[in-house]
C-alpha atoms as a PDB file:
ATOM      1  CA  UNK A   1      40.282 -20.713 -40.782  1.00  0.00           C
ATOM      2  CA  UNK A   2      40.956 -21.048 -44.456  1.00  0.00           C
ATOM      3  CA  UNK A   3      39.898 -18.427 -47.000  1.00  0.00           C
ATOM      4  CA  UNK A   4      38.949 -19.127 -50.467  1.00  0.00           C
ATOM      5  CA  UNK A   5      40.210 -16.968 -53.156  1.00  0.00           C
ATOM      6  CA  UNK A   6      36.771 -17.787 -55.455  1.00  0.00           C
ATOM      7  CA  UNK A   7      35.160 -15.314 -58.066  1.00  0.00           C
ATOM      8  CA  UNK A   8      32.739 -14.253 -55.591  1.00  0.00           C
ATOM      9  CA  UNK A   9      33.873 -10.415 -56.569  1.00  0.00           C
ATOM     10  CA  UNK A  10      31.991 -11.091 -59.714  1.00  0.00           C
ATOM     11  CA  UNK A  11      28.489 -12.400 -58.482  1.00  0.00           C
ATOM     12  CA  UNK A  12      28.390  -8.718 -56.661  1.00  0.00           C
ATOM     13  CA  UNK A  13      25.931  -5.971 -57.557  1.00  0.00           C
ATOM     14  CA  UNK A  14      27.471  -3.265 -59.109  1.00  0.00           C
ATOM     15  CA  UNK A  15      28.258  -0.212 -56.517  1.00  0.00           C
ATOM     16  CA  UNK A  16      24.954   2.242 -56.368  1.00  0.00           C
ATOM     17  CA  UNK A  17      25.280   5.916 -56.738  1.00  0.00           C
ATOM     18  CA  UNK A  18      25.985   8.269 -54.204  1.00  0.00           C
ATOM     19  CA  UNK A  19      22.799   8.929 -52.001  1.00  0.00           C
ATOM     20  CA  UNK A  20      22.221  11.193 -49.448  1.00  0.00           C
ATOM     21  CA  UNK A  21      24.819  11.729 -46.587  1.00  0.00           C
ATOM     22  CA  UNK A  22      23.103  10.258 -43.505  1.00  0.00           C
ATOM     23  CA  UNK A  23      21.969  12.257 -40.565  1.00  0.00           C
ATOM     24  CA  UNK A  24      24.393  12.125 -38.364  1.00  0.00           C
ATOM     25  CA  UNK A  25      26.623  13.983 -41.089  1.00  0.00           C
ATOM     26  CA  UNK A  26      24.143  16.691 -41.374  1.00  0.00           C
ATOM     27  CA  UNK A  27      25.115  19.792 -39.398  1.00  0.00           C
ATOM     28  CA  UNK A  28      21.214  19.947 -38.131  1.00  0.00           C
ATOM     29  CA  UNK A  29      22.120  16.163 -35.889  1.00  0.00           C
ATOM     30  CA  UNK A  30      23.982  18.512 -33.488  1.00  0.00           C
ATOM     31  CA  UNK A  31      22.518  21.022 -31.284  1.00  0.00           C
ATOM     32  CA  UNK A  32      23.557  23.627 -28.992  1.00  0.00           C
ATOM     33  CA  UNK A  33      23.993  23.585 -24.908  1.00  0.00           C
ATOM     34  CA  UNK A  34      24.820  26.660 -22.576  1.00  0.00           C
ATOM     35  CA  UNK A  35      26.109  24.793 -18.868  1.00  0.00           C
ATOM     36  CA  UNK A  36      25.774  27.023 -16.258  1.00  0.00           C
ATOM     37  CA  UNK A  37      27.450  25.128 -13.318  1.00  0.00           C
ATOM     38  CA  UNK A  38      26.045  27.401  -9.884  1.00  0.00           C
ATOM     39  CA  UNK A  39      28.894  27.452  -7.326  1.00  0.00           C
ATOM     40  CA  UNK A  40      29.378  29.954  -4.165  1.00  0.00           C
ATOM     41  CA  UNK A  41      26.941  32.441  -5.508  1.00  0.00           C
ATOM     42  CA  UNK A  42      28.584  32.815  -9.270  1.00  0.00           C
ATOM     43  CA  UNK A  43      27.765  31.065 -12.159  1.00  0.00           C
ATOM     44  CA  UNK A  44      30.280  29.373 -14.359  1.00  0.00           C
ATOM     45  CA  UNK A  45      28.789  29.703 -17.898  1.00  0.00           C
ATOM     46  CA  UNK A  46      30.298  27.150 -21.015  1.00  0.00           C
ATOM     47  CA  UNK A  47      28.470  26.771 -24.856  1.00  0.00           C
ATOM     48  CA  UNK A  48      28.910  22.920 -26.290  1.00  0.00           C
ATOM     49  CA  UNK A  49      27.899  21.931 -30.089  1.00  0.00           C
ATOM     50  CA  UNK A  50      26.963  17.947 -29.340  1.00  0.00           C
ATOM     51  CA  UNK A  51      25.539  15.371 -31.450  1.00  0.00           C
ATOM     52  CA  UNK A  52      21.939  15.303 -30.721  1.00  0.00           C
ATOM     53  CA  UNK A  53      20.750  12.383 -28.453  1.00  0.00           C
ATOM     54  CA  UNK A  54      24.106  12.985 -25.869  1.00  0.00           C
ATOM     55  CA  UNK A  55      23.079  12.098 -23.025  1.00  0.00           C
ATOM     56  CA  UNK A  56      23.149  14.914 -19.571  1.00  0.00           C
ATOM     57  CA  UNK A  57      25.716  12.856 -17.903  1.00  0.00           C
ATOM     58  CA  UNK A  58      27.946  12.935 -21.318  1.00  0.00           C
ATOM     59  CA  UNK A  59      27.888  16.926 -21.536  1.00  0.00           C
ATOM     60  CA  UNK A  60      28.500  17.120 -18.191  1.00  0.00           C
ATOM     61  CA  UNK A  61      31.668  15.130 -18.126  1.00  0.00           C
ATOM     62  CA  UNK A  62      32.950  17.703 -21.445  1.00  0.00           C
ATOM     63  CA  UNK A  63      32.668  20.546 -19.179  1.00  0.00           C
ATOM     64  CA  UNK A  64      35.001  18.717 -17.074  1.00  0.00           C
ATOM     65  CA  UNK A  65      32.210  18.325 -13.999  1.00  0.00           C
ATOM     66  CA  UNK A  66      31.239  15.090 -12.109  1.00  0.00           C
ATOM     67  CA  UNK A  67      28.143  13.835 -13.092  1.00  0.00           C
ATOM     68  CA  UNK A  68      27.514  11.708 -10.180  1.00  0.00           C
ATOM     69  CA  UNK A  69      27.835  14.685  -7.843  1.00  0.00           C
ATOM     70  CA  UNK A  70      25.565  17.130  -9.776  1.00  0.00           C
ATOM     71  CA  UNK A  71      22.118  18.110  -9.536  1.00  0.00           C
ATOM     72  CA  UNK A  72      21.172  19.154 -13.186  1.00  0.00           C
ATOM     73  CA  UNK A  73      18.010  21.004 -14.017  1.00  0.00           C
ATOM     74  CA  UNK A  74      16.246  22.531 -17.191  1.00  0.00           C
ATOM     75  CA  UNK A  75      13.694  25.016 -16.993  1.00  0.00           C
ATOM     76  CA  UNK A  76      14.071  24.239 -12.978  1.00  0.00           C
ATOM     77  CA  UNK A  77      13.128  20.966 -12.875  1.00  0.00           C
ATOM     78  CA  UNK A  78      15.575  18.131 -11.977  1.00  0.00           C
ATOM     79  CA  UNK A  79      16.641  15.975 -15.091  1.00  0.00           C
ATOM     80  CA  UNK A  80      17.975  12.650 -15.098  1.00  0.00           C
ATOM     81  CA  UNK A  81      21.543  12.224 -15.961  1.00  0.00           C
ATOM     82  CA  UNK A  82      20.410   9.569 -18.599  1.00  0.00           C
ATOM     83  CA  UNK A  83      18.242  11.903 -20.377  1.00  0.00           C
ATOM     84  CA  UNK A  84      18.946  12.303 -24.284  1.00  0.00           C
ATOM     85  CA  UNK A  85      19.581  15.892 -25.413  1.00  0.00           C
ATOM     86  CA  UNK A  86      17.642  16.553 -28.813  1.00  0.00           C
ATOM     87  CA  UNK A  87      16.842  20.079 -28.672  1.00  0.00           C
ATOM     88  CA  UNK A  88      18.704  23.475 -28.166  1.00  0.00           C
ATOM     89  CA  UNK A  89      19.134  23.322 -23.788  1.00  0.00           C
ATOM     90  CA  UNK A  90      20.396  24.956 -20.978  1.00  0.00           C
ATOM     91  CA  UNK A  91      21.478  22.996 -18.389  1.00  0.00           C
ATOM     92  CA  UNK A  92      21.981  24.484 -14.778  1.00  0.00           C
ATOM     93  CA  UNK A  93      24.401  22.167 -12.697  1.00  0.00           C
ATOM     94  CA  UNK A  94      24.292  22.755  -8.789  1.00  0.00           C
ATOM     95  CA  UNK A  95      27.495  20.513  -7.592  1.00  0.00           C
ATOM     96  CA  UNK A  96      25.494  18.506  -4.605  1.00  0.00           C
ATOM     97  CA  UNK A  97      28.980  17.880  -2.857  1.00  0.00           C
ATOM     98  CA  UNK A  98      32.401  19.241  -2.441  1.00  0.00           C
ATOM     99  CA  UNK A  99      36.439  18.234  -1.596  1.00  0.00           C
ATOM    100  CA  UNK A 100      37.169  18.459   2.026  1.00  0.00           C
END
């Protein structure tokens, strides 16, 4: 392909001023979760800041546990691993299988 070295820098707009920063710069787009991943009677408790919208399976996988092999619930009721976070959570992660 051949590029043209034209004056198409001058038919431009001149650059617009400084606007506001979008959301996903604002500190507000993140939010916090508390995992508490239930194994042999004790509970392994971690605190993530994640961009709002991260999906279940995502902040699973940052606490370093399988998603696939997890039942996760909030406010006891099952949640799908697809499911967006937007809001402040806890997330209680019962491991559905183990090594052996």
């Amino acid at each position: 392909m051949r590029m043209h070295r034209g004056s198409s820098k001058d038919a431009r707009d001149p650059p617009g001023t400084a606007g506001n920063l979008p959301l996903s710069a604002s500190p507000a787009a993140t939010v916090e979760v508390v995992v508490e991943i239930a194994r042999a009677g004790r509970v392994d408790r971690r605190e993530l800041r994640i961009p709002r919208g991260t999906l279940v399976r995502a902040a699973l996988k940052q606490v370093g546990q399988a998603p696939e092999g997890s039942a996760v619930l909030v406010d006891e009721t099952s949640v799908p691993l697809d499911e967006p976070i937007l809001a402040p959570t806890r997330l209680v992660v019962v491991p559905t299988f183990s090594g052996g």
